[in-house]
C-alpha atoms as a PDB file:
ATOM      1  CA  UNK A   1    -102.950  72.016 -72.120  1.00  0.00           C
ATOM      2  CA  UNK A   2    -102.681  68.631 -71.088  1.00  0.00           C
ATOM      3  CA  UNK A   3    -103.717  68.800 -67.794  1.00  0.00           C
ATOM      4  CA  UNK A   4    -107.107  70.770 -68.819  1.00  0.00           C
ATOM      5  CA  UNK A   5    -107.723  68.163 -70.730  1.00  0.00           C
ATOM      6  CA  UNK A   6    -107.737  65.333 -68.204  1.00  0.00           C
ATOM      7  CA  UNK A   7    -109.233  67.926 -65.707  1.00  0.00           C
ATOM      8  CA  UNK A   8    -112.614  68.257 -68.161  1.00  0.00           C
ATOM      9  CA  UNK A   9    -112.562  64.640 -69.113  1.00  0.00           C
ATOM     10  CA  UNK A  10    -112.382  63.977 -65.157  1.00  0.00           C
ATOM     11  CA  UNK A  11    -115.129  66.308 -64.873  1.00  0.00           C
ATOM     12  CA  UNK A  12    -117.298  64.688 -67.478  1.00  0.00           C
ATOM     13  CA  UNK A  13    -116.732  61.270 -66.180  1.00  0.00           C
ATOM     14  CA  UNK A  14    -117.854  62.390 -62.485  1.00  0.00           C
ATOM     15  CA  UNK A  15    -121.131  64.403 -63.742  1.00  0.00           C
ATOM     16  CA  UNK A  16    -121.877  61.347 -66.051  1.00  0.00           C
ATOM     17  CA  UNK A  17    -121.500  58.891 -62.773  1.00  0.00           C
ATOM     18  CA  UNK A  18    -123.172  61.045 -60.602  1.00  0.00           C
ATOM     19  CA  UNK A  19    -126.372  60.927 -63.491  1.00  0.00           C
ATOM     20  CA  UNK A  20    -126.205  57.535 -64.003  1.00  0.00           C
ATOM     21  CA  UNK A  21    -126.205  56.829 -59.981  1.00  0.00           C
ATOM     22  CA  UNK A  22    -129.091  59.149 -59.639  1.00  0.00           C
ATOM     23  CA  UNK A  23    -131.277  57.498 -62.585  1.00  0.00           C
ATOM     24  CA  UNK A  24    -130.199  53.877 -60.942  1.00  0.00           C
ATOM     25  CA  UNK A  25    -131.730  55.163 -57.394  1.00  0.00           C
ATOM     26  CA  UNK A  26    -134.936  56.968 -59.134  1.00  0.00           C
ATOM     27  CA  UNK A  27    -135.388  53.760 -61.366  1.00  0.00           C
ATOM     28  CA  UNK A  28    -134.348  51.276 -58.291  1.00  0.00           C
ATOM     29  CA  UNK A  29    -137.129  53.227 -56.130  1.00  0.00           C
ATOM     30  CA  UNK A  30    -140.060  52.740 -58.358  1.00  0.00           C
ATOM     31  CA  UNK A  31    -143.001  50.492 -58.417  1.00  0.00           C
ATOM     32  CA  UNK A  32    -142.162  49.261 -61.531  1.00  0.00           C
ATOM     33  CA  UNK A  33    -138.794  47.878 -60.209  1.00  0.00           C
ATOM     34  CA  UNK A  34    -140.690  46.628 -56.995  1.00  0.00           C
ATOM     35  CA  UNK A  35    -143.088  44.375 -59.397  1.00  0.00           C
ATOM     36  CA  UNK A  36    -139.797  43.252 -61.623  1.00  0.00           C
ATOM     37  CA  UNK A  37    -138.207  42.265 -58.549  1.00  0.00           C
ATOM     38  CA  UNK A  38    -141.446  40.702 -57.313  1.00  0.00           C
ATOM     39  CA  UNK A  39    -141.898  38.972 -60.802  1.00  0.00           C
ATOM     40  CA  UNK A  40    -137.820  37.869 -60.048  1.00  0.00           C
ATOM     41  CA  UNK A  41    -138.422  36.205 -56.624  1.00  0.00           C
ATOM     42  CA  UNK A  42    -141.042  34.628 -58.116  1.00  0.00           C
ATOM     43  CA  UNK A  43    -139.164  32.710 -60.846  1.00  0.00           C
ATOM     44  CA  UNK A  44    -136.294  32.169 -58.715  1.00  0.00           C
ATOM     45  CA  UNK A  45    -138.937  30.887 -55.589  1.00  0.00           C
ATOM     46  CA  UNK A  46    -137.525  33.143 -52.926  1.00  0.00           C
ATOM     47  CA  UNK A  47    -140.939  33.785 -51.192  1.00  0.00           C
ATOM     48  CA  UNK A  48    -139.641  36.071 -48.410  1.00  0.00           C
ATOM     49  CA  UNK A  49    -138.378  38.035 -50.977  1.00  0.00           C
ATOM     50  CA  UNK A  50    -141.629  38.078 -53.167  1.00  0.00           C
ATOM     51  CA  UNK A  51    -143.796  38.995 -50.085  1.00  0.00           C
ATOM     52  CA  UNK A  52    -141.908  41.672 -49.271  1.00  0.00           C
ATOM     53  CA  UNK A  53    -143.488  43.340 -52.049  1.00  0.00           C
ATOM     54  CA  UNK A  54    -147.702  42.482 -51.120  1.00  0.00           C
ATOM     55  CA  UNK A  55    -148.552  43.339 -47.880  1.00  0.00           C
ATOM     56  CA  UNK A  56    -150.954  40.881 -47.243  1.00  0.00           C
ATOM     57  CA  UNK A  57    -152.768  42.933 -44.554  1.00  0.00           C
ATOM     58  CA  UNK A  58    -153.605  45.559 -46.471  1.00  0.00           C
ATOM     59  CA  UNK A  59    -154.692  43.758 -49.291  1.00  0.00           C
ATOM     60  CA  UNK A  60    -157.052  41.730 -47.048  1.00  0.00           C
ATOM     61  CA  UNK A  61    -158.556  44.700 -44.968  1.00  0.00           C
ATOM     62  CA  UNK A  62    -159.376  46.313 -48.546  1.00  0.00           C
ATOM     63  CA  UNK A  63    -160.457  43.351 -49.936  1.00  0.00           C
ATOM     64  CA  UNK A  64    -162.966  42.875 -47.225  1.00  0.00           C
ATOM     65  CA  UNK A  65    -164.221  46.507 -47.564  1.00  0.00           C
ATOM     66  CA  UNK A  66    -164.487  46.530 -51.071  1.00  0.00           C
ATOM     67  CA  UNK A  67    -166.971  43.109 -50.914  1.00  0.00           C
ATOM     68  CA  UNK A  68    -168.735  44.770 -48.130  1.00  0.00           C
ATOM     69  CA  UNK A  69    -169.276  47.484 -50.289  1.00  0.00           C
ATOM     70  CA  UNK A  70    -170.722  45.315 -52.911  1.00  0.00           C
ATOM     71  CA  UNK A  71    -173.127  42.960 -51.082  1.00  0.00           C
ATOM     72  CA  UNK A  72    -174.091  46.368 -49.478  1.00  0.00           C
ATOM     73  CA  UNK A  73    -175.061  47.511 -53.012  1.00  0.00           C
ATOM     74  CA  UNK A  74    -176.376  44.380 -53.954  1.00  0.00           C
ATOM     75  CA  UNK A  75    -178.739  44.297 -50.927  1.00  0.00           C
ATOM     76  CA  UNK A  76    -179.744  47.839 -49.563  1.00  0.00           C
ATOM     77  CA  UNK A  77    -182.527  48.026 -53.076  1.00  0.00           C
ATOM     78  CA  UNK A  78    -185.283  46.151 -51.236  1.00  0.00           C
ATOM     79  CA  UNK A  79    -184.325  46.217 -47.146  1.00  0.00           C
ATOM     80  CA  UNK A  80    -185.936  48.365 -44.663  1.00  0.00           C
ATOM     81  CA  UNK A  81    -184.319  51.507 -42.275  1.00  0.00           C
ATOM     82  CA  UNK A  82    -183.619  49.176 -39.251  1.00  0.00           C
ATOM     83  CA  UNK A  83    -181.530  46.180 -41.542  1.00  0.00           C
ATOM     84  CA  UNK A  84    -179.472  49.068 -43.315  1.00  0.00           C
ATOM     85  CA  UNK A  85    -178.523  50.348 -39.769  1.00  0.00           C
ATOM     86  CA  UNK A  86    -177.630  46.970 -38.424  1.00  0.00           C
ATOM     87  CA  UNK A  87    -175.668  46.250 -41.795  1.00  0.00           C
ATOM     88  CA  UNK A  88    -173.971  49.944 -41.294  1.00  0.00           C
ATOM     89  CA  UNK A  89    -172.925  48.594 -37.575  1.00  0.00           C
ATOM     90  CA  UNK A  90    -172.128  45.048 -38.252  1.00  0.00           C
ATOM     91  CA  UNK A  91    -169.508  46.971 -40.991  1.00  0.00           C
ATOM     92  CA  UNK A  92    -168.343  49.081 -38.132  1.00  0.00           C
ATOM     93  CA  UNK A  93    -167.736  46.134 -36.247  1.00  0.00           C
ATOM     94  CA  UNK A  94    -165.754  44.551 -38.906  1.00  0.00           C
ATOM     95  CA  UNK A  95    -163.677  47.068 -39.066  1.00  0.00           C
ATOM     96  CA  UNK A  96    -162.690  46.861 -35.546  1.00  0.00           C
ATOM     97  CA  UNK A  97    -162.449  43.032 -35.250  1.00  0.00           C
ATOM     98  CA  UNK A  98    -161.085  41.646 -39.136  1.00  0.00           C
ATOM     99  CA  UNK A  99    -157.796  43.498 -38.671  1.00  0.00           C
ATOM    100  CA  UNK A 100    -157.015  41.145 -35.744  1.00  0.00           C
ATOM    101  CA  UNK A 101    -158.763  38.322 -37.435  1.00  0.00           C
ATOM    102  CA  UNK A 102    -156.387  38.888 -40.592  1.00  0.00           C
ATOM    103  CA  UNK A 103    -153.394  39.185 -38.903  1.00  0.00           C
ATOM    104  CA  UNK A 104    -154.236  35.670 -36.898  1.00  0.00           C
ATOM    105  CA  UNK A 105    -154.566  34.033 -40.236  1.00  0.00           C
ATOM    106  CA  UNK A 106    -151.856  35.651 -42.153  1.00  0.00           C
ATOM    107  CA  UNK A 107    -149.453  32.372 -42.233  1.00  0.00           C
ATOM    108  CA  UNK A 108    -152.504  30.405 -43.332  1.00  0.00           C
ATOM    109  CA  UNK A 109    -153.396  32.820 -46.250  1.00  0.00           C
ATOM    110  CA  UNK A 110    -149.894  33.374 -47.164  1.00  0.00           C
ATOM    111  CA  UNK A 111    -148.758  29.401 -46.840  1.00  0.00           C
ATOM    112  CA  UNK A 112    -152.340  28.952 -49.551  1.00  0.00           C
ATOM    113  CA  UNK A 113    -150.880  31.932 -52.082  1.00  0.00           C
ATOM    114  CA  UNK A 114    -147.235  29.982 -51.985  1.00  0.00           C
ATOM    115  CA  UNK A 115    -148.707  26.602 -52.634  1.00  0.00           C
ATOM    116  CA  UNK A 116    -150.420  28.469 -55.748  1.00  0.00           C
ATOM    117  CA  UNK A 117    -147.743  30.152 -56.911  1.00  0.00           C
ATOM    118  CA  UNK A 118    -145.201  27.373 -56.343  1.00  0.00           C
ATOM    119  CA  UNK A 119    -147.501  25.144 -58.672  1.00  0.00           C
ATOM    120  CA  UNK A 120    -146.870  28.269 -61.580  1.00  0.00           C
ATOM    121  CA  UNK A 121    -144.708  27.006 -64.568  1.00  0.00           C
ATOM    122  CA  UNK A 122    -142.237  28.675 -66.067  1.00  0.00           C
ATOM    123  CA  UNK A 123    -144.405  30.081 -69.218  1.00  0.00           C
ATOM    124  CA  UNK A 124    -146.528  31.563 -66.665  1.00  0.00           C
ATOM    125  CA  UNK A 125    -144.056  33.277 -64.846  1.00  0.00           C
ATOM    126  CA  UNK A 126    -142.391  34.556 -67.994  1.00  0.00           C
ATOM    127  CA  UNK A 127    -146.186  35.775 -68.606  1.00  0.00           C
ATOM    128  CA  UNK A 128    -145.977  37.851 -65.523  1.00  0.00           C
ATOM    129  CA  UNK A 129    -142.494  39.610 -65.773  1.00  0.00           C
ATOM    130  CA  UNK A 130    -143.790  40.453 -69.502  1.00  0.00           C
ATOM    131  CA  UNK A 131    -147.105  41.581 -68.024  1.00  0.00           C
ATOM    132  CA  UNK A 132    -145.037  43.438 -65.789  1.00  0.00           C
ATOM    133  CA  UNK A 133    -142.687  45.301 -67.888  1.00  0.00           C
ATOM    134  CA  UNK A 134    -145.775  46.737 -69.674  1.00  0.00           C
ATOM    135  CA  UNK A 135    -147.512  47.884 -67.147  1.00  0.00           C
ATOM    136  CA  UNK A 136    -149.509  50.961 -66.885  1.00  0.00           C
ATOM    137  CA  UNK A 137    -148.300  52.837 -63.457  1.00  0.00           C
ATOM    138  CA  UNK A 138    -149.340  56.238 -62.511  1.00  0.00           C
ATOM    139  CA  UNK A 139    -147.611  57.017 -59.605  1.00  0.00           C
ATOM    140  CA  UNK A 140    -148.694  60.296 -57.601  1.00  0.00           C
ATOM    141  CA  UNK A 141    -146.495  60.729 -54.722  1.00  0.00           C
ATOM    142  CA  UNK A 142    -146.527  57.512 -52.770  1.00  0.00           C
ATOM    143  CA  UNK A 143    -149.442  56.104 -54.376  1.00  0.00           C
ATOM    144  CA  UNK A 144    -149.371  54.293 -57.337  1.00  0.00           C
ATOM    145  CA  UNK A 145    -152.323  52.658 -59.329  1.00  0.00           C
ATOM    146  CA  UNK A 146    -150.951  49.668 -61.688  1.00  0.00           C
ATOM    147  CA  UNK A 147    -152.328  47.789 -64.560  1.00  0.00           C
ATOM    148  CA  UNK A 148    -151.746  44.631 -65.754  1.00  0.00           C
ATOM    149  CA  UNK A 149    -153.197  42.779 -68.799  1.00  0.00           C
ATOM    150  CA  UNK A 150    -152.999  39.657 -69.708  1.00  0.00           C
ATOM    151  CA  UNK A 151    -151.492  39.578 -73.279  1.00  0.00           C
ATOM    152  CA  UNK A 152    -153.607  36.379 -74.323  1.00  0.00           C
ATOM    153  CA  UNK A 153    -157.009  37.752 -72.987  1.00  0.00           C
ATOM    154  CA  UNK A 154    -156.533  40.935 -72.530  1.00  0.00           C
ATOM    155  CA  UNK A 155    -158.147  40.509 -69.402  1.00  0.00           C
ATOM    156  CA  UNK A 156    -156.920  43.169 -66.720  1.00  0.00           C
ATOM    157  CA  UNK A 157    -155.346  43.214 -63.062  1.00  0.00           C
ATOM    158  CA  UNK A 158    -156.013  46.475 -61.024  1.00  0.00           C
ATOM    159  CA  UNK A 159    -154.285  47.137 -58.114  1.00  0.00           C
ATOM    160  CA  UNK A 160    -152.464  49.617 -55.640  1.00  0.00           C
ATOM    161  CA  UNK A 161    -149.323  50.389 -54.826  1.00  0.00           C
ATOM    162  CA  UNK A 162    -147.791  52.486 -51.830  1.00  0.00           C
ATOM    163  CA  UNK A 163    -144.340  53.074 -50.917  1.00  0.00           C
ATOM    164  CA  UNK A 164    -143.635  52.505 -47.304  1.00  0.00           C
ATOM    165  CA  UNK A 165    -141.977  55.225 -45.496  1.00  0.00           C
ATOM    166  CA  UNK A 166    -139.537  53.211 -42.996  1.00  0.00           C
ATOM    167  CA  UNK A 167    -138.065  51.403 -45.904  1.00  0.00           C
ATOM    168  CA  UNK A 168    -139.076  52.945 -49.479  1.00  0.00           C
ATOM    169  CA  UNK A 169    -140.112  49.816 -50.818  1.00  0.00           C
ATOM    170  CA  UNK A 170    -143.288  50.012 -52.739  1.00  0.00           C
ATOM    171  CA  UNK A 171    -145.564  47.178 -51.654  1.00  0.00           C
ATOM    172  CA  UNK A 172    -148.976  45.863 -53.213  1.00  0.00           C
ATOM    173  CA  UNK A 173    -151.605  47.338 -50.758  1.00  0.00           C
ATOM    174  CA  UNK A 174    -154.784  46.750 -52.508  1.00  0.00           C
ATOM    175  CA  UNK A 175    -156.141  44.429 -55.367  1.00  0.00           C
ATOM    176  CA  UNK A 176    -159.673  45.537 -57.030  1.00  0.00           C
ATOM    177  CA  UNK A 177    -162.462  43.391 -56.081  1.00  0.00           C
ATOM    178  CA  UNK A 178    -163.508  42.734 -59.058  1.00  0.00           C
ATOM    179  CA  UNK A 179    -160.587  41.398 -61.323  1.00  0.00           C
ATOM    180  CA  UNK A 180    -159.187  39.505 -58.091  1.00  0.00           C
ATOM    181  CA  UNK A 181    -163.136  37.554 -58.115  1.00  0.00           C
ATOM    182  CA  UNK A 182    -162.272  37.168 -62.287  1.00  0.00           C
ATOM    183  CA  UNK A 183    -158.889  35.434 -61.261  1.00  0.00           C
ATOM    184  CA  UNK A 184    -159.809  33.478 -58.349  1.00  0.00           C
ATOM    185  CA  UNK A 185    -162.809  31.979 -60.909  1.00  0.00           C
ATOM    186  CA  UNK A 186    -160.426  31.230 -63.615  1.00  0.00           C
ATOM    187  CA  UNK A 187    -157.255  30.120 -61.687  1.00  0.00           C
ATOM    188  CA  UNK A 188    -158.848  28.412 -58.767  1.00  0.00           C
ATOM    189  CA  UNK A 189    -162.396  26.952 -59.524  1.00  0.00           C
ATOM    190  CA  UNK A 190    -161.549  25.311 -62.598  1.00  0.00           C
END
């Protein structure tokens, strides 16, 4: 009797370890661990480790696009068939050349974003773990759309996530125009 015992509390131990390993890998494979981590780097200041989550690239290609888009919209009202169709081709164009463009200024852009968040105190930071740990994520398959609001202002932080298929790790791939012009007026033009 003795030995069934041990055999089923071996058993139950095993199952239970095997659960808890998979929930660790499900949990340590999600965006929201990704932006905890991210939100970790950044209060210890390990940089490499916090841009390993925002792919500045990406962020920078869609960024452009999405404030193409916009002064397209802004414009295209009161312009005639021949200025639309150089605006259409001078988009085209950008297309083709800003990827190069970003990826010549990427130290520059990133070295700017570390000076910023290197001058963030600790209150702040604490802001952005909680921020974090709140977040609405709905993840569909390798994409995952995140919000963050600010619990002071309730102001809110759209962005994208996508998990990258070499490594897994989910990476911050685009940032909505319009709350990253919001933050860049409040944090930076002050």
């Amino acid at each position: 009797m003795r030995r069934k015992t041990w055999i089923i509390a071996l058993v139950i131990v095993v199952l239970g370890a095997a659960a808890g390993g998979g929930l660790y890998w499900h949990w340590s494979h999600s965006p929201r661990y990704a932006l905890q981590q991210a939100a970790l780097a950044l209060k210890t200041r390990n940089m490499d480790k916090f841009f390993t989550y925002v792919n500045l690239k990406e962020i920078a290609l869609n960024f452009s696009q999405a404030s193409s888009r916009d002064l397209a919209a802004k414009n295209d009202e009161h312009t005639d068939d021949l200025t639309k169709y150089c605006r259409r081709l001078g988009g085209r164009f950008a297309q083709v050349f800003l990827p190069k463009l970003i990826e010549t200024f990427e130290p520059q852009v990133r070295k700017v974003i570390e000076h910023y968040l290197f001058k963030l105190n600790n209150t702040q930071i604490l802001e952005i773990a909680a921020a974090v740990t709140v977040a609405d994520i709905d993840t569909q398959g390798d994409e995952a759309k995140v919000t963050l609001t600010d619990p002071k202002t309730q102001e809110k932080l759209r962005f994208q996530m996508r998990r990258q298929p070499a490594s897994g790790t989910w990476q911050i791939v685009s940032v909505n125009y319009d709350d990253l012009k919001k933050l860049y007026k409040r944090e930076l033009c002050h």
